[in-house]
PDB file of N, CA and C in Angstrom:
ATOM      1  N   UNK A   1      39.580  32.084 -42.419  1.00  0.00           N
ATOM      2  CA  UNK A   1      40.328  32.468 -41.247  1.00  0.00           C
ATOM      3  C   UNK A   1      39.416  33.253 -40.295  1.00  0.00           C
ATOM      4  N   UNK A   2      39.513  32.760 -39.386  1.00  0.00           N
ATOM      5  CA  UNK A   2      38.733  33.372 -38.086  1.00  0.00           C
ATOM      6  C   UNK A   2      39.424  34.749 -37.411  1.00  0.00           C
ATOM      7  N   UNK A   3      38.264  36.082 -37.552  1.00  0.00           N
ATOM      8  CA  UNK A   3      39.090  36.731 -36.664  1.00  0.00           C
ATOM      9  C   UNK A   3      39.383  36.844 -34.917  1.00  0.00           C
ATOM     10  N   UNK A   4      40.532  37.266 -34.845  1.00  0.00           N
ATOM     11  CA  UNK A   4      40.528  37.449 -33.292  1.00  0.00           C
ATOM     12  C   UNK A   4      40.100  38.139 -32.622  1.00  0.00           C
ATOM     13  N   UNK A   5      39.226  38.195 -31.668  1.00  0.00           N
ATOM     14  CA  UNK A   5      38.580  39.571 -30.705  1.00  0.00           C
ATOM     15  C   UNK A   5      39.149  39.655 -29.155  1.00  0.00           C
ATOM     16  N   UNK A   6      39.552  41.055 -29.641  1.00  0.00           N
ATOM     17  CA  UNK A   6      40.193  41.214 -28.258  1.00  0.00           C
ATOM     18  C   UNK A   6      38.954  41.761 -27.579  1.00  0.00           C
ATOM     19  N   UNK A   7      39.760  41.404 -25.874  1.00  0.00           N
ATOM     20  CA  UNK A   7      38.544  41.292 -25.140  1.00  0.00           C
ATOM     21  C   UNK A   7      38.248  42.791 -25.191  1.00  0.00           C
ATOM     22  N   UNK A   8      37.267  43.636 -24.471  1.00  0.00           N
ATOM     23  CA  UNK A   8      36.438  44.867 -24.381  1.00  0.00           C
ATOM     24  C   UNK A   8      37.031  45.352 -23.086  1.00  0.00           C
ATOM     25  N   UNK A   9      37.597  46.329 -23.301  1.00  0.00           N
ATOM     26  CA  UNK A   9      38.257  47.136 -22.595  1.00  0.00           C
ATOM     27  C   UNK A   9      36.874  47.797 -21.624  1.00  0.00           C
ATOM     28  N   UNK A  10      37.259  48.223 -20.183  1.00  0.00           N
ATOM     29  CA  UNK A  10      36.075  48.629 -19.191  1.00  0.00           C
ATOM     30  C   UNK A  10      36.276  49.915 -19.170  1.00  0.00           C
ATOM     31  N   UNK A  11      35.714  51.028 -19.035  1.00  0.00           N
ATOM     32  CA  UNK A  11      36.014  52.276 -18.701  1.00  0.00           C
ATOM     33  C   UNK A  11      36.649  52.357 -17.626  1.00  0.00           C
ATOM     34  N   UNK A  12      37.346  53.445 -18.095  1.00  0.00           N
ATOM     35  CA  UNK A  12      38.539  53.764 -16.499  1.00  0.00           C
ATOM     36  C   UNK A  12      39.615  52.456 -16.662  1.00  0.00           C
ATOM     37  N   UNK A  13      39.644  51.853 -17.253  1.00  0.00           N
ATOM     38  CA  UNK A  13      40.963  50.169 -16.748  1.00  0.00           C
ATOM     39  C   UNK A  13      41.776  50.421 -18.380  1.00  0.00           C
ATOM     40  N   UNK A  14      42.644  50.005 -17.322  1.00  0.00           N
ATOM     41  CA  UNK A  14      43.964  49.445 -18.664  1.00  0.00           C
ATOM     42  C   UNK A  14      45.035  48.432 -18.201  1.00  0.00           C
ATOM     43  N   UNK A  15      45.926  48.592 -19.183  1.00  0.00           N
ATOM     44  CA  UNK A  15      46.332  47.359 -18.794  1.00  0.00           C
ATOM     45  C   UNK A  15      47.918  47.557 -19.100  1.00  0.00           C
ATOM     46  N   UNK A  16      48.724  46.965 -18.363  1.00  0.00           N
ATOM     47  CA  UNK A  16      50.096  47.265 -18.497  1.00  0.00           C
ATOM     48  C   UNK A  16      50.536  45.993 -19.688  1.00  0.00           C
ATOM     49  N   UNK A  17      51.484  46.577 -20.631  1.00  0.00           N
ATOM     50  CA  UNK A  17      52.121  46.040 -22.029  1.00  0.00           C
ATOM     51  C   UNK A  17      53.173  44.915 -21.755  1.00  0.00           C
ATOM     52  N   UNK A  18      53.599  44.343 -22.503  1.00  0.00           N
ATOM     53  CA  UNK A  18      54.761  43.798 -21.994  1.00  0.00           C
ATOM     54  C   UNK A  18      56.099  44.824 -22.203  1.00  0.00           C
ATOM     55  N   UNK A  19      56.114  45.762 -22.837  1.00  0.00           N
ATOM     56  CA  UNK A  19      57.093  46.614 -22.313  1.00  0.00           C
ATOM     57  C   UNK A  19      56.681  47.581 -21.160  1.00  0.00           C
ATOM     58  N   UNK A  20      56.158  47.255 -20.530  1.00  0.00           N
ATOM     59  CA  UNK A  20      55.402  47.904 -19.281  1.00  0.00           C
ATOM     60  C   UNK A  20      55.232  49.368 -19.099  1.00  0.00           C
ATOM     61  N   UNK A  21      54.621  49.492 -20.436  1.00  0.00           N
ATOM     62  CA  UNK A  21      53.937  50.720 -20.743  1.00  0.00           C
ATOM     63  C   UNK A  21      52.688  50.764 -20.306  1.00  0.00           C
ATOM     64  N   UNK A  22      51.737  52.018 -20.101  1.00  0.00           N
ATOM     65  CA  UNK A  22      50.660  52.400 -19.788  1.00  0.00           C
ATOM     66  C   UNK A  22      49.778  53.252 -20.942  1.00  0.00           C
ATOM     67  N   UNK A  23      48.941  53.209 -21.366  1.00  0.00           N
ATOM     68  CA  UNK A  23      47.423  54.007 -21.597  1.00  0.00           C
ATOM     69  C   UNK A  23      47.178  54.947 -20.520  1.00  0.00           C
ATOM     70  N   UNK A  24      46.630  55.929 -20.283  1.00  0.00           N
ATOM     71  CA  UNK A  24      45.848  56.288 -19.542  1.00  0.00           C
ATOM     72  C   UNK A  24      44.842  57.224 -20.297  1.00  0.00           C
ATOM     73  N   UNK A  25      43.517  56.223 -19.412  1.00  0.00           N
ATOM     74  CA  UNK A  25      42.053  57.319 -20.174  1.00  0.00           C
ATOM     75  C   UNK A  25      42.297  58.690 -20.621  1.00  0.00           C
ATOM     76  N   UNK A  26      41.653  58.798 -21.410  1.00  0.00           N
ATOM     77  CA  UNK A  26      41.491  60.432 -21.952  1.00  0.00           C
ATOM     78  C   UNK A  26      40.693  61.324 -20.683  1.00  0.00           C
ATOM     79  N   UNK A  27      39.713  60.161 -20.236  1.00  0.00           N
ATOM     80  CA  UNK A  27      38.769  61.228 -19.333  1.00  0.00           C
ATOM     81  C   UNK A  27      39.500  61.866 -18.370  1.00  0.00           C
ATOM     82  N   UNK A  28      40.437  60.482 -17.539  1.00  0.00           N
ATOM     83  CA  UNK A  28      41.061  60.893 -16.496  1.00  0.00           C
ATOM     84  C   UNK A  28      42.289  61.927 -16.362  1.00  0.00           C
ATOM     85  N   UNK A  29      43.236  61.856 -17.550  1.00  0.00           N
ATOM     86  CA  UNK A  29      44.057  62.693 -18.155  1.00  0.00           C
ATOM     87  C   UNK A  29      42.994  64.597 -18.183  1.00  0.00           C
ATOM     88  N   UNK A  30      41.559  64.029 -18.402  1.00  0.00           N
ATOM     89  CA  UNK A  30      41.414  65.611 -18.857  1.00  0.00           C
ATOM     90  C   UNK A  30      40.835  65.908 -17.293  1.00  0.00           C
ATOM     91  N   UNK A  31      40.186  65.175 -16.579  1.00  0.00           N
ATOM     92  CA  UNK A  31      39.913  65.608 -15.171  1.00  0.00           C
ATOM     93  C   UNK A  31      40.851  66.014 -14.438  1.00  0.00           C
ATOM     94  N   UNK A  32      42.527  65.242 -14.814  1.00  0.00           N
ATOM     95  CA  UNK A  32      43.115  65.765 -13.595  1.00  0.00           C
ATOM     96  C   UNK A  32      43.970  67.450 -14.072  1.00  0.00           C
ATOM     97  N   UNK A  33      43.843  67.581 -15.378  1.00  0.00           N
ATOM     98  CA  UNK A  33      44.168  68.778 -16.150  1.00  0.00           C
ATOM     99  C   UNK A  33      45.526  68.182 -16.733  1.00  0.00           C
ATOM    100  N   UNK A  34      46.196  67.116 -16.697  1.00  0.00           N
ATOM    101  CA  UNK A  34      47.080  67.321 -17.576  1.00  0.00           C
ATOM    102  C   UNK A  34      47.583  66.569 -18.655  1.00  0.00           C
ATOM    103  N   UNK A  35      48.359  66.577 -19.755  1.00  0.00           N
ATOM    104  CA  UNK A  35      48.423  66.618 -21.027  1.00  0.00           C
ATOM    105  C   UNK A  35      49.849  66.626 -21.956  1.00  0.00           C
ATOM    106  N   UNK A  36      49.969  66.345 -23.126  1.00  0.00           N
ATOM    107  CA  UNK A  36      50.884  65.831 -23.805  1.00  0.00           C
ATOM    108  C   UNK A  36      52.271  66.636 -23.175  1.00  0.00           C
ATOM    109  N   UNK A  37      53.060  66.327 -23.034  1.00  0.00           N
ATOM    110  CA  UNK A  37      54.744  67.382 -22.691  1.00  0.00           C
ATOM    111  C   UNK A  37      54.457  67.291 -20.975  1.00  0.00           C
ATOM    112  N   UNK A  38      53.458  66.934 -20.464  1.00  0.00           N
ATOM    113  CA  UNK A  38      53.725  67.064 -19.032  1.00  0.00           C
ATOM    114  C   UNK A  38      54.304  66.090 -18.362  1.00  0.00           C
ATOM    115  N   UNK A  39      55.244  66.712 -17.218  1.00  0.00           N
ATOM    116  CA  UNK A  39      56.019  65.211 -16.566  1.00  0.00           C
ATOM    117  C   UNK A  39      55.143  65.065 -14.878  1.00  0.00           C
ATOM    118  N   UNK A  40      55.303  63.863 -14.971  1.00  0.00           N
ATOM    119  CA  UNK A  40      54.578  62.932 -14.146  1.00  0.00           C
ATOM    120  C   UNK A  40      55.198  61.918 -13.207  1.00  0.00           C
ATOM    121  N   UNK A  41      55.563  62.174 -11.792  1.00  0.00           N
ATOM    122  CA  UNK A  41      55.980  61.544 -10.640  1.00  0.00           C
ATOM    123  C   UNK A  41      55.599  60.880 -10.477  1.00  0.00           C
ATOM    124  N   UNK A  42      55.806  59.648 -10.239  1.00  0.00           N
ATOM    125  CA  UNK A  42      55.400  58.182 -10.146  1.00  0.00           C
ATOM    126  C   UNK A  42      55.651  57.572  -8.620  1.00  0.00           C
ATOM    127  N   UNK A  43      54.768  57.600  -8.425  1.00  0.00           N
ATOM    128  CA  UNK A  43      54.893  57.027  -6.566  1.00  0.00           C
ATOM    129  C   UNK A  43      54.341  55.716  -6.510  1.00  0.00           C
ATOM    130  N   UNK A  44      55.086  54.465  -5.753  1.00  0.00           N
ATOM    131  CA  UNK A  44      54.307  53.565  -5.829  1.00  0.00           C
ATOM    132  C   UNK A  44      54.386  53.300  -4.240  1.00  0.00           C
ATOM    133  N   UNK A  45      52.718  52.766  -3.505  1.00  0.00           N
ATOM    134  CA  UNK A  45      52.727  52.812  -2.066  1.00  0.00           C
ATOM    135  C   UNK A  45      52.750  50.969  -2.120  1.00  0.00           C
ATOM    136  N   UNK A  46      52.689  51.218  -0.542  1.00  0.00           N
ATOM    137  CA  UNK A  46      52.901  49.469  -0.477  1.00  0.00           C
ATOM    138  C   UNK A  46      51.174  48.500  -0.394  1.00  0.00           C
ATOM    139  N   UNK A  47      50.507  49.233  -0.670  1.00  0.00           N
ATOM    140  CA  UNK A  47      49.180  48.830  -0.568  1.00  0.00           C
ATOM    141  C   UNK A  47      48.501  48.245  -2.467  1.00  0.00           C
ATOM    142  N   UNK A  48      49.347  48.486  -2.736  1.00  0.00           N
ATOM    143  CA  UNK A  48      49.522  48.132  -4.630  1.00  0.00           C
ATOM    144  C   UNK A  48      48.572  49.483  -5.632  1.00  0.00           C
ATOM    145  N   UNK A  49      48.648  50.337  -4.941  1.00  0.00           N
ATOM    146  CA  UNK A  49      48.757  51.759  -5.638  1.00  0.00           C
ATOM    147  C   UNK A  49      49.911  52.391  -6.088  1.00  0.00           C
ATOM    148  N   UNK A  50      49.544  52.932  -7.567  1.00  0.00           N
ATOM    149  CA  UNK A  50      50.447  53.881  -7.923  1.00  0.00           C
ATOM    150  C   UNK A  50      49.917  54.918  -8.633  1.00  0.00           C
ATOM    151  N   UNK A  51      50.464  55.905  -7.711  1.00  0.00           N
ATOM    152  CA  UNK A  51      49.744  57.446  -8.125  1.00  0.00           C
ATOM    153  C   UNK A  51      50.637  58.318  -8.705  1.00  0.00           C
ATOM    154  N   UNK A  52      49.978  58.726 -10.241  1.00  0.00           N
ATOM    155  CA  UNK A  52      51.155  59.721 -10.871  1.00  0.00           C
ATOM    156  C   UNK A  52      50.205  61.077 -10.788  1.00  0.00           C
ATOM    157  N   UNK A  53      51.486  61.804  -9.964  1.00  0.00           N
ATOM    158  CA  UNK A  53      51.011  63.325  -9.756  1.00  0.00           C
ATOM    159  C   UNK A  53      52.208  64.413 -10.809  1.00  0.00           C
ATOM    160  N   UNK A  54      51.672  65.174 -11.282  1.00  0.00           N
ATOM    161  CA  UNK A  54      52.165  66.228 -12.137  1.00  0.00           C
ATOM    162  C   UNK A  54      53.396  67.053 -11.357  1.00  0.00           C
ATOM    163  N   UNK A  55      54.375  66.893 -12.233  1.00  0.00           N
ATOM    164  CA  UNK A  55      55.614  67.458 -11.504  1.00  0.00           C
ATOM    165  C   UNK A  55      55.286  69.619 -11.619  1.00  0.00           C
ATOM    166  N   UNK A  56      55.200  69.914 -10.538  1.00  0.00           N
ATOM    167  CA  UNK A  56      55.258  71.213 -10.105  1.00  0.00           C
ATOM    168  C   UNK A  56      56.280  72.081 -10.353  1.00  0.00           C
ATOM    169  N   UNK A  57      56.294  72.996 -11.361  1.00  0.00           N
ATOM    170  CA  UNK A  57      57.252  74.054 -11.726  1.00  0.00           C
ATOM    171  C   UNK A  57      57.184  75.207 -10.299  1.00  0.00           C
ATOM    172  N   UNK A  58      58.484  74.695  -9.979  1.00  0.00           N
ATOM    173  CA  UNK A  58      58.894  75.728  -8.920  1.00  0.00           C
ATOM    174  C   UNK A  58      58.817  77.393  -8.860  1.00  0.00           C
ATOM    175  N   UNK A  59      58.824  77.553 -10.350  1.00  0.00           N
ATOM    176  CA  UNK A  59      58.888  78.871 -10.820  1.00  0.00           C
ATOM    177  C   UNK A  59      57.422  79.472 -11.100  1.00  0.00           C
ATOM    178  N   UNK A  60      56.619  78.690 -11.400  1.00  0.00           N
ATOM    179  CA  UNK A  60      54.799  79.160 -11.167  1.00  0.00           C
ATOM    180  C   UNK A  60      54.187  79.243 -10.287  1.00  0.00           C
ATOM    181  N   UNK A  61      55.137  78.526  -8.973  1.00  0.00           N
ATOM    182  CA  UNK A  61      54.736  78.093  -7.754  1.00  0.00           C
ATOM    183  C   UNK A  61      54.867  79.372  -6.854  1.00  0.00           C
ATOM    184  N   UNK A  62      55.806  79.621  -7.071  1.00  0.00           N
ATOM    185  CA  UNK A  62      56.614  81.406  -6.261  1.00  0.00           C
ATOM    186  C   UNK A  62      55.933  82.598  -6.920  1.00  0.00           C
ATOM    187  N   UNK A  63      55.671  82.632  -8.661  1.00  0.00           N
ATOM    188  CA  UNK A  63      55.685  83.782  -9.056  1.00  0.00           C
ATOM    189  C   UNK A  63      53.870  84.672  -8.286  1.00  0.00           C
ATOM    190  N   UNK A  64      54.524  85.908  -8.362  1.00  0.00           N
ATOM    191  CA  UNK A  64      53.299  86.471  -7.194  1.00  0.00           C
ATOM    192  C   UNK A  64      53.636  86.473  -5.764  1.00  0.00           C
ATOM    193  N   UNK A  65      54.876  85.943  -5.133  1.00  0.00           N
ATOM    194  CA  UNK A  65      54.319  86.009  -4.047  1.00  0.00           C
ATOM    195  C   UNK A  65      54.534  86.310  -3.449  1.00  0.00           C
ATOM    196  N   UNK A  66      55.898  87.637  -3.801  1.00  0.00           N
ATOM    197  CA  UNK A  66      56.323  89.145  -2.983  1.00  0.00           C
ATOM    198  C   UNK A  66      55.620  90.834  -3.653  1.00  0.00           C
ATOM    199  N   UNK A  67      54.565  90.165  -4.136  1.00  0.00           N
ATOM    200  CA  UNK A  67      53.753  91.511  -4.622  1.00  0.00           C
ATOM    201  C   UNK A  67      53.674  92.297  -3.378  1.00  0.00           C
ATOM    202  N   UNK A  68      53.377  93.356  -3.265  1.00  0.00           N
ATOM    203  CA  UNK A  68      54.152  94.241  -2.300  1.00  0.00           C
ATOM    204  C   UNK A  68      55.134  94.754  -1.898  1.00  0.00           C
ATOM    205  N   UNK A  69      56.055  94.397  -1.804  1.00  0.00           N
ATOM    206  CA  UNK A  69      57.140  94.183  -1.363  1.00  0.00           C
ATOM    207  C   UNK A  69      58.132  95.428  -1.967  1.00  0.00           C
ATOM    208  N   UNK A  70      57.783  96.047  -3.146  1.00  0.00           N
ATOM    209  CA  UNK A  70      58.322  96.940  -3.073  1.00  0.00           C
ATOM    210  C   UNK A  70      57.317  98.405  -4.051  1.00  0.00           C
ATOM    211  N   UNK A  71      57.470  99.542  -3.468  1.00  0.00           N
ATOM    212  CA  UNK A  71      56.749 100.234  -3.916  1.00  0.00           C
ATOM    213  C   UNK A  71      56.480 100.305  -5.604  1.00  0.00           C
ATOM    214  N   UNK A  72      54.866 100.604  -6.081  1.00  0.00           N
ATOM    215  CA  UNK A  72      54.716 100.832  -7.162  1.00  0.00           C
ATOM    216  C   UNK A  72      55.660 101.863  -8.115  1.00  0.00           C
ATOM    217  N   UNK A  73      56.275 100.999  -9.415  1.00  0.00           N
ATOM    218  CA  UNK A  73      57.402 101.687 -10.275  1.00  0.00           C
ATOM    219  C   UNK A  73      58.499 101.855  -9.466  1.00  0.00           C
ATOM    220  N   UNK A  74      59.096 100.899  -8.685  1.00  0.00           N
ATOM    221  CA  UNK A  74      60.670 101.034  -8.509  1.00  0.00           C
ATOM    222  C   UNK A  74      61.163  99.707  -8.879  1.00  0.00           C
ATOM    223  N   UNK A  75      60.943  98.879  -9.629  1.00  0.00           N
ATOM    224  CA  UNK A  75      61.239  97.716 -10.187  1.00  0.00           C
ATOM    225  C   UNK A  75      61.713  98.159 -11.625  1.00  0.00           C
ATOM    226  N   UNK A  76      60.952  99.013 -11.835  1.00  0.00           N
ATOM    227  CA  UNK A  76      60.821  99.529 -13.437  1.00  0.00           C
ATOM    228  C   UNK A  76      61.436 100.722 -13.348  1.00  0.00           C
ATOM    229  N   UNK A  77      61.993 101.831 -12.640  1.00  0.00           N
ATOM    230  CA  UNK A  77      62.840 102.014 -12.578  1.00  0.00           C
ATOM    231  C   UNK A  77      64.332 101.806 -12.327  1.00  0.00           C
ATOM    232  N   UNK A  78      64.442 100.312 -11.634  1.00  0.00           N
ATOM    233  CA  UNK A  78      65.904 100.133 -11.628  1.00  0.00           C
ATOM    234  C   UNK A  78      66.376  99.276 -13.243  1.00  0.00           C
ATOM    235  N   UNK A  79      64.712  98.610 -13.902  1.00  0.00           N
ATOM    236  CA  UNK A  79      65.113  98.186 -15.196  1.00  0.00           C
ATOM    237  C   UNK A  79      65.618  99.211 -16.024  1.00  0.00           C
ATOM    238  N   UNK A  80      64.976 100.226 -15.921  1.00  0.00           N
ATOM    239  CA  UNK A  80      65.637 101.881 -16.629  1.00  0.00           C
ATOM    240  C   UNK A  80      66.895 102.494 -16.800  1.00  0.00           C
ATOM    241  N   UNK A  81      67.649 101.801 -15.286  1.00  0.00           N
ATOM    242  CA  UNK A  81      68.919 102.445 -14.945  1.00  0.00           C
ATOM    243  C   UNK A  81      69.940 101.088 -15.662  1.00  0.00           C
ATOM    244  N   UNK A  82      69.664  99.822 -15.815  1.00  0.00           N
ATOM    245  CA  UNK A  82      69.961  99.181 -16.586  1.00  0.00           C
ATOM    246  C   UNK A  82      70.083  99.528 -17.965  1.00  0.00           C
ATOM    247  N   UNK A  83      69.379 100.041 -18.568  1.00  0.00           N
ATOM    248  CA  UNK A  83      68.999  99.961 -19.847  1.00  0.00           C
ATOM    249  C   UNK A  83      69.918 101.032 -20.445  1.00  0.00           C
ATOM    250  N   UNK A  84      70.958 101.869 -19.637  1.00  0.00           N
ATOM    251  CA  UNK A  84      71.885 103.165 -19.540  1.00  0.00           C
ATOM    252  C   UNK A  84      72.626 102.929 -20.134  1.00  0.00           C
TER     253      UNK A  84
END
């Protein structure tokens, strides 16, 4: 029995499944920084691109960005008056 050889995959290429699943490189996954549990927006343009960009936590996006805003230790004092 003869074996079968699948053809040689190119760096950077893949190939869509018949359940039209995807691979994507390890390299490119680690260049663009992201990784297993992350969700991924799927845009497809009319030029036959499709670009998946990393869905943005709204909440990492804001945090920091009324520093100032109120004087040093009165945050931590109204947690205090809570804590009564």
């Amino acid at each position: 029995m003869h074996e079968v050889k699948q053809p040689r995959r190119r760096k950077g290429f893949t190939r869509i499944s018949r359940k039209n699943q995807v691979t994507i490189p390890i390299d490119a996954l680690a260049i663009a920084g992201v990784g297993p549990g992350d969700t991924l927006m799927v845009e497809a343009k009319s030029t036959g691109e499709i670009v998946l960009r990393r869905e943005e936590d709204p909440l990492l996006r804001y945090i920091g960005a009324f520093d100032g805003l109120y004087k040093p230790g009165y945050l931590d004092e109204l947690r205090d008056e809570w804590q009564r």
